[in-house]
PDB file of N, CA and C in Angstrom:
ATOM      1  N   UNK A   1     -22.350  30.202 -14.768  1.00  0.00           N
ATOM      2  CA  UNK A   1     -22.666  28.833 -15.088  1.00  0.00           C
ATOM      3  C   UNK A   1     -23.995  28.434 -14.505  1.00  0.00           C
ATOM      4  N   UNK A   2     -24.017  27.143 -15.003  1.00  0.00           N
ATOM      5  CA  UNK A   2     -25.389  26.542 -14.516  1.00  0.00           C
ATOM      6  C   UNK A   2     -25.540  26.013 -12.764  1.00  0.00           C
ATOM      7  N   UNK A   3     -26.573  26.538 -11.865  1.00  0.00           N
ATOM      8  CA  UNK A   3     -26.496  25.954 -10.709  1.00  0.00           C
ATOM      9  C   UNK A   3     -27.248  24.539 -11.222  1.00  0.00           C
ATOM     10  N   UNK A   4     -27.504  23.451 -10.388  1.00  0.00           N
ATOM     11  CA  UNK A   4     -28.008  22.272 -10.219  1.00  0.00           C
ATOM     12  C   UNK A   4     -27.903  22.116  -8.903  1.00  0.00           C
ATOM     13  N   UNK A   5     -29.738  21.626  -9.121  1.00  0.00           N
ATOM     14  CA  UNK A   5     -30.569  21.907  -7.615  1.00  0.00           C
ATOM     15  C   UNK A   5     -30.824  20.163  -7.270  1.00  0.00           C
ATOM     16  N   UNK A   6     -30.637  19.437  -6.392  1.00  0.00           N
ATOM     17  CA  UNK A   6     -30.485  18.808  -6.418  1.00  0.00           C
ATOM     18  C   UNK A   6     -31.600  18.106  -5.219  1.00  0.00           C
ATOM     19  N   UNK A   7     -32.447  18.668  -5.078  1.00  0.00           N
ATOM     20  CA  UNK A   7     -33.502  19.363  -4.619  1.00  0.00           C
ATOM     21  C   UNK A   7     -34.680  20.256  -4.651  1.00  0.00           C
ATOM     22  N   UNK A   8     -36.159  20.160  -4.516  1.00  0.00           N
ATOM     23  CA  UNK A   8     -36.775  20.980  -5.511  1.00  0.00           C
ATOM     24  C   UNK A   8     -37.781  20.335  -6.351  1.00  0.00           C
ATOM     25  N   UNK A   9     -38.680  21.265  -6.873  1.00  0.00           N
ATOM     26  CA  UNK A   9     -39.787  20.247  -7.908  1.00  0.00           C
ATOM     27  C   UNK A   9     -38.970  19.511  -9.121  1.00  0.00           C
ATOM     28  N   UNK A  10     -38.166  20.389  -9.514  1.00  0.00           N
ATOM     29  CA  UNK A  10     -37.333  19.575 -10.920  1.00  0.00           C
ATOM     30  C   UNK A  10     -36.544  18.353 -10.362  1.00  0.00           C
ATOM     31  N   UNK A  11     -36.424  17.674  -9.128  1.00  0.00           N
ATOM     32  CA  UNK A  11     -34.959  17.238  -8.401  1.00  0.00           C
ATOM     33  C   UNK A  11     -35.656  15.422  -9.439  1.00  0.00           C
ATOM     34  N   UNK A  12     -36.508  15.197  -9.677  1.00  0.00           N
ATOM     35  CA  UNK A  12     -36.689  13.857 -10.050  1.00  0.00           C
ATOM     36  C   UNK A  12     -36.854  13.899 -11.861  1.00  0.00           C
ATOM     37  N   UNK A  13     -36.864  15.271 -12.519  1.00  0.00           N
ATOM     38  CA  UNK A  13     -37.832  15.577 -13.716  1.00  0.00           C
ATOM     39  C   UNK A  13     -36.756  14.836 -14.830  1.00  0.00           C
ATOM     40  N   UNK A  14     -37.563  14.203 -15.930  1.00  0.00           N
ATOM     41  CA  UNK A  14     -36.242  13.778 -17.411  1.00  0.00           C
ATOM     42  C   UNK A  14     -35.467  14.655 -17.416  1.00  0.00           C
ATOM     43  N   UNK A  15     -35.282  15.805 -17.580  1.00  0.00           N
ATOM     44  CA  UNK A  15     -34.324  16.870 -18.213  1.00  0.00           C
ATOM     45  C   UNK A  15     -33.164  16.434 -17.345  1.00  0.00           C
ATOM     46  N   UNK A  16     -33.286  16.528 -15.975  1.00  0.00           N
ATOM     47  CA  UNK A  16     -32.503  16.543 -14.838  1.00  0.00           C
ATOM     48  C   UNK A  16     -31.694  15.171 -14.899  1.00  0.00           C
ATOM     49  N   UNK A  17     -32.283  13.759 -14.980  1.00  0.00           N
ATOM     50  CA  UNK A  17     -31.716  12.861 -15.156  1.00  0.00           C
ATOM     51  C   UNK A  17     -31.235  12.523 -16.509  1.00  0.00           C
ATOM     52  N   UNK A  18     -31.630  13.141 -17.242  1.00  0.00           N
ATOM     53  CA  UNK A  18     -30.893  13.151 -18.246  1.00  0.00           C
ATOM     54  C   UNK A  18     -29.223  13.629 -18.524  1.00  0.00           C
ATOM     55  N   UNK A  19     -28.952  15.196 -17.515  1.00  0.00           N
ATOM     56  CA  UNK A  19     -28.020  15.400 -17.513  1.00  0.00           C
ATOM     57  C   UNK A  19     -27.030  15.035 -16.987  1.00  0.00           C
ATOM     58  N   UNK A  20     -27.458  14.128 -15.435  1.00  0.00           N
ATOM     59  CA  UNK A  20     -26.988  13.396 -14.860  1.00  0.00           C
ATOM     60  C   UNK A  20     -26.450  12.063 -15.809  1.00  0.00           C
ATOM     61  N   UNK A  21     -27.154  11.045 -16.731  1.00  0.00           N
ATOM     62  CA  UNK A  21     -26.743  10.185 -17.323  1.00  0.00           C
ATOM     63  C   UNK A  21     -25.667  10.814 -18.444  1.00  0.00           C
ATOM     64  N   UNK A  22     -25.722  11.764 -18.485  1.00  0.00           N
ATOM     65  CA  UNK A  22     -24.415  12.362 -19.792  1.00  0.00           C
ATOM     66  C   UNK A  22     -23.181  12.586 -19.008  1.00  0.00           C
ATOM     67  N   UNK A  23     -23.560  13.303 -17.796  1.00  0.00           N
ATOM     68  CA  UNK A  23     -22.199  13.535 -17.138  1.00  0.00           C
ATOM     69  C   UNK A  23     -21.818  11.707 -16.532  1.00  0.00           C
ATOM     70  N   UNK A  24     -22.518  11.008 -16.541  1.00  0.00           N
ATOM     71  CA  UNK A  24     -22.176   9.867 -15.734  1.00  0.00           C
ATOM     72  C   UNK A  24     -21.371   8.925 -16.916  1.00  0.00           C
ATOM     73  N   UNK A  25     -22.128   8.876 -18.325  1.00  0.00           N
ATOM     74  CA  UNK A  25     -21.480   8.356 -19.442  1.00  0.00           C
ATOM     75  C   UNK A  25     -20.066   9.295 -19.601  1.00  0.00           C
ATOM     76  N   UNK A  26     -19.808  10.362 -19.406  1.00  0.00           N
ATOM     77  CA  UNK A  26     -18.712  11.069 -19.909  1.00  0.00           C
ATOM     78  C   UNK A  26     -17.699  10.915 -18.390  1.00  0.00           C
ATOM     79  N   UNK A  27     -18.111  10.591 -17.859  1.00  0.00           N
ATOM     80  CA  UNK A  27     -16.716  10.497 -16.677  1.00  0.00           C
ATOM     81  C   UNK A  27     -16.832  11.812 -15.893  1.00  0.00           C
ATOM     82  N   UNK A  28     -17.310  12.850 -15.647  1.00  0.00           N
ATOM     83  CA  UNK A  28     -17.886  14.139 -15.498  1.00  0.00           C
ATOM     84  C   UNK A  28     -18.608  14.209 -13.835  1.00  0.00           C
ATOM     85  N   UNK A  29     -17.898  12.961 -13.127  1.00  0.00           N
ATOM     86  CA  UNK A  29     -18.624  13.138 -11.706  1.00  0.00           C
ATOM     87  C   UNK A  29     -17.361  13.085 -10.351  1.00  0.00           C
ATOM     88  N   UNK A  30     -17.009  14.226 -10.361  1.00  0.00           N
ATOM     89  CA  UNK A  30     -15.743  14.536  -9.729  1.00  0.00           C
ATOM     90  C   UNK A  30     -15.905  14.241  -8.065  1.00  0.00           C
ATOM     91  N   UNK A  31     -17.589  13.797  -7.896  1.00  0.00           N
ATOM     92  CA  UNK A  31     -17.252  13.066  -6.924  1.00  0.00           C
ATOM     93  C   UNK A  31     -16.602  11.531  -6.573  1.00  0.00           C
ATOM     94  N   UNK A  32     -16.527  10.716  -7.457  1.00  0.00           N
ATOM     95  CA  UNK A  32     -16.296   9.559  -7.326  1.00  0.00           C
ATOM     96  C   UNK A  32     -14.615   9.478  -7.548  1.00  0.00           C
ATOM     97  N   UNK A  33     -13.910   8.598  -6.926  1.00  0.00           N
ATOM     98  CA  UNK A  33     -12.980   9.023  -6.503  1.00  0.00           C
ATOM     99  C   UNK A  33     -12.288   6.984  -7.350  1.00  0.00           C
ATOM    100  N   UNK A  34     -11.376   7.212  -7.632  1.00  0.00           N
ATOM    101  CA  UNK A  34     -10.692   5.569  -7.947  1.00  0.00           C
ATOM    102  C   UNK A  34     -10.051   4.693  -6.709  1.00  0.00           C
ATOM    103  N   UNK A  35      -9.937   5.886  -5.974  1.00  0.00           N
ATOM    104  CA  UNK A  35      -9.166   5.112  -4.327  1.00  0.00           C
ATOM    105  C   UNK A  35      -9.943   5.363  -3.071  1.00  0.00           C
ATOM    106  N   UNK A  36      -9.060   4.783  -2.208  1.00  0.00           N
ATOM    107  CA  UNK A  36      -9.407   5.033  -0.945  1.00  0.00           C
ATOM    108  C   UNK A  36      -8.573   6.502  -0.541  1.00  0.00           C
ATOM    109  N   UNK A  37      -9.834   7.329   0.168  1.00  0.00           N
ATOM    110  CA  UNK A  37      -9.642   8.897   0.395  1.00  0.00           C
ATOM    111  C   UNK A  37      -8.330   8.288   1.493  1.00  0.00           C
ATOM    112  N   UNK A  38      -7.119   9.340   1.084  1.00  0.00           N
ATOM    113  CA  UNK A  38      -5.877   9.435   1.538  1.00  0.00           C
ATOM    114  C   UNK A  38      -6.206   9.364   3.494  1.00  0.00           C
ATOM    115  N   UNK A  39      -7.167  10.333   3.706  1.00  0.00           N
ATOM    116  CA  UNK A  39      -7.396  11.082   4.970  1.00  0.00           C
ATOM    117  C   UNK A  39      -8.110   9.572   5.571  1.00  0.00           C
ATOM    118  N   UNK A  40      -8.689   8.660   4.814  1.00  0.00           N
ATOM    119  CA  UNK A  40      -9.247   7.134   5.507  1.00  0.00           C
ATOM    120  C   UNK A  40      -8.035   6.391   6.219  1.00  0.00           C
ATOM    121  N   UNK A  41      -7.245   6.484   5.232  1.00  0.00           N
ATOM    122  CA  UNK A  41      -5.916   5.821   5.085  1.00  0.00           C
ATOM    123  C   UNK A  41      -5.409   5.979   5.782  1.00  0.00           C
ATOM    124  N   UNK A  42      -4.840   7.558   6.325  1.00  0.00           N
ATOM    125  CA  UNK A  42      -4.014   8.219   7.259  1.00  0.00           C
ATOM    126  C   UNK A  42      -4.498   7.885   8.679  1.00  0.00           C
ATOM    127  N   UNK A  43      -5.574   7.813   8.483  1.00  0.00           N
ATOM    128  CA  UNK A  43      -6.241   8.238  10.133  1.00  0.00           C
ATOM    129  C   UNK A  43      -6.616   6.808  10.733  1.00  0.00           C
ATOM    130  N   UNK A  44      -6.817   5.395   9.679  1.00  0.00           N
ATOM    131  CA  UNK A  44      -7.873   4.085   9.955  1.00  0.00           C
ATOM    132  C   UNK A  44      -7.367   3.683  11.851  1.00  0.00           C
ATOM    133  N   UNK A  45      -6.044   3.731  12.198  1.00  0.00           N
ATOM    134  CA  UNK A  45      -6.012   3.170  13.593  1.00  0.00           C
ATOM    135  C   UNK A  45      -6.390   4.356  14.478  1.00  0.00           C
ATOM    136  N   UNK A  46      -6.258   5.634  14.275  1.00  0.00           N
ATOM    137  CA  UNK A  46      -7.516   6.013  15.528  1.00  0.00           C
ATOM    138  C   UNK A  46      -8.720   6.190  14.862  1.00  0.00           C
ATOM    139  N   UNK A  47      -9.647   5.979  14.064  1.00  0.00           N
ATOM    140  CA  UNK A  47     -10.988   5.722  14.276  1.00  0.00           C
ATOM    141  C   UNK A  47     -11.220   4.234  14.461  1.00  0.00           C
ATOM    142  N   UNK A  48     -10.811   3.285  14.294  1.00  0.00           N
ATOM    143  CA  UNK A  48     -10.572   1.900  14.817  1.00  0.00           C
ATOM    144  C   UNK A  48      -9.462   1.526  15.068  1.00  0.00           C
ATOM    145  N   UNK A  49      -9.216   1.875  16.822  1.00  0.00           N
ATOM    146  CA  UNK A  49      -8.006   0.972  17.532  1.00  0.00           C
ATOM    147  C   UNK A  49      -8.311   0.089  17.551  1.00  0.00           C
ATOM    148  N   UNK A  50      -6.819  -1.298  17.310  1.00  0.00           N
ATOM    149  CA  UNK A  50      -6.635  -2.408  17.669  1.00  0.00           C
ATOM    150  C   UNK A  50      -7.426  -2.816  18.980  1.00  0.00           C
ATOM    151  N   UNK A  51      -8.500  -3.610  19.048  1.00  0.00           N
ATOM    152  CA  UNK A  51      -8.791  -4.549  20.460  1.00  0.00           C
ATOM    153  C   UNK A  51     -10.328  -3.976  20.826  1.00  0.00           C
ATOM    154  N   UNK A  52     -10.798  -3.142  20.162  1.00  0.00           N
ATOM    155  CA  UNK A  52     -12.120  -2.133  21.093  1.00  0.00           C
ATOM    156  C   UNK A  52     -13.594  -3.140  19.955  1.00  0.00           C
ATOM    157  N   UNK A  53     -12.817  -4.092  19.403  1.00  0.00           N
ATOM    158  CA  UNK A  53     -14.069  -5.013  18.649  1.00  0.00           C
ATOM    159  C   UNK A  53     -15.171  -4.476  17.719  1.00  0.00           C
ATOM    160  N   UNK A  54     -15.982  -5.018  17.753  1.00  0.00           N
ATOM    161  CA  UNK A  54     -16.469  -4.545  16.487  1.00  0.00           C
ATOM    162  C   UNK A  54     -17.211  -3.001  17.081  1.00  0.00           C
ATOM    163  N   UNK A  55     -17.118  -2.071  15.514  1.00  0.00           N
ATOM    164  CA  UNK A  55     -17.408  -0.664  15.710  1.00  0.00           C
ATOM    165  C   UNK A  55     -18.217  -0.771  14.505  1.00  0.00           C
ATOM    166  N   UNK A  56     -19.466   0.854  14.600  1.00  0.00           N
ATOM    167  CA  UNK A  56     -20.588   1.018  13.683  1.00  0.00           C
ATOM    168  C   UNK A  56     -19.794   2.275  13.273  1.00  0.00           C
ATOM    169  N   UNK A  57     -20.131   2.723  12.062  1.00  0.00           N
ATOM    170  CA  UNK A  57     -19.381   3.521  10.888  1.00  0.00           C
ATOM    171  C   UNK A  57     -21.056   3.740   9.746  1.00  0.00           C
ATOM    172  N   UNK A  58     -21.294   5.593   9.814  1.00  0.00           N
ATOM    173  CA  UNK A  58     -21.577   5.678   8.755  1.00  0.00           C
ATOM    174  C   UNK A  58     -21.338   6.223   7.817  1.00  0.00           C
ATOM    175  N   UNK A  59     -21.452   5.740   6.919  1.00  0.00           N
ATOM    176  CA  UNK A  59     -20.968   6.221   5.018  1.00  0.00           C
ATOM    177  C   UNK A  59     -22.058   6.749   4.453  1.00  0.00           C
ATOM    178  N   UNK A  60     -22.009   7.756   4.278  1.00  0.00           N
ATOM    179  CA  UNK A  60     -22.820   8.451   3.150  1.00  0.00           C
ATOM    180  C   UNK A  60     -22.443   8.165   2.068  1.00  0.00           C
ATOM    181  N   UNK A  61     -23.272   7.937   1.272  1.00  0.00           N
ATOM    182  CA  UNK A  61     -23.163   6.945  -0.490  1.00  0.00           C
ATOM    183  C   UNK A  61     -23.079   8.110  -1.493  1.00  0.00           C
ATOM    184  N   UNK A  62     -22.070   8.546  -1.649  1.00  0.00           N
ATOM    185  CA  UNK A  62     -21.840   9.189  -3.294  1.00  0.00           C
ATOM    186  C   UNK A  62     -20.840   8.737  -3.860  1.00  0.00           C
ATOM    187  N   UNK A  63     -21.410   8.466  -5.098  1.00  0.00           N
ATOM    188  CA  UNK A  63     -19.903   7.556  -6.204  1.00  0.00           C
ATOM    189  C   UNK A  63     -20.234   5.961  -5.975  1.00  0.00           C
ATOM    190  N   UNK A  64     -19.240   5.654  -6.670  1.00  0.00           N
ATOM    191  CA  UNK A  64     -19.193   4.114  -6.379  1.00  0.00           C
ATOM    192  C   UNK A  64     -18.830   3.694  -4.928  1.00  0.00           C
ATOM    193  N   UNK A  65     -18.386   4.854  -3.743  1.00  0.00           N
ATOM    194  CA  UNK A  65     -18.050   4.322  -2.426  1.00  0.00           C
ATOM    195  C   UNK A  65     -17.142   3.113  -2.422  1.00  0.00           C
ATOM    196  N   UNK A  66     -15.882   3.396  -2.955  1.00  0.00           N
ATOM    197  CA  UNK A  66     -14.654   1.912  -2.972  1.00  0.00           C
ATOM    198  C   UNK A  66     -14.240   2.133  -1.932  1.00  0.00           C
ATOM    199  N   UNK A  67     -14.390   2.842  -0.404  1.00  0.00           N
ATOM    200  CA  UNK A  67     -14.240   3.612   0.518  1.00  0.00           C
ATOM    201  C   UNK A  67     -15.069   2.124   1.161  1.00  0.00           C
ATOM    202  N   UNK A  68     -15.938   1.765   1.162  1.00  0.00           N
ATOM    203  CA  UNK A  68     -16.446   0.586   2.083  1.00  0.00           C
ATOM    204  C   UNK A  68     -15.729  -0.548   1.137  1.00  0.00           C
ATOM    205  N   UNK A  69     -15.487  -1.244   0.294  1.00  0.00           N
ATOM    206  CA  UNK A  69     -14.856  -2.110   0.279  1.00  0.00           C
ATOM    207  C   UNK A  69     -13.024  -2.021   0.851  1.00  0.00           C
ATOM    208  N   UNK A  70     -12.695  -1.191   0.646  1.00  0.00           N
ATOM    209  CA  UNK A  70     -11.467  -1.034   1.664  1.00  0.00           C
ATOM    210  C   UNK A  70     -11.312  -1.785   2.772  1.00  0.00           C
TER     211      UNK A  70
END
């Protein structure tokens, strides 16, 4: 199959975003997820215990991230 470099002189070129907008129109991006990742869910009171106030959290952005509105 085809690799995709996602990275690289081609990483910005039409061809490239092009294929990206077909897989994005066709539903074809198996990163984006409809829920909150199970393992967020499972784990939310020990990465934020009750009482320790406000905490910094970073998210790396792939997909729609429904993972920060949670």
């Amino acid at each position: 199959g085809t690799v995709a470099c996602y990275y690289g002189p081609d990483a910005g070129s039409a061809e490239r975003l092009a294929r990206w907008q077909d897989r994005w129109e066709a539903g074809q991006i198996a990163f984006h997820k409809r829920s909150v990742h199970p393992a967020l869910e499972q784990h939310l009171e020990d990465l934020f215990p009750a009482g320790r106030g406000p905490q910094r959290v970073l998210v790396p952005l792939c997909g729609k991230a429904v993972d920060m509105a949670w």
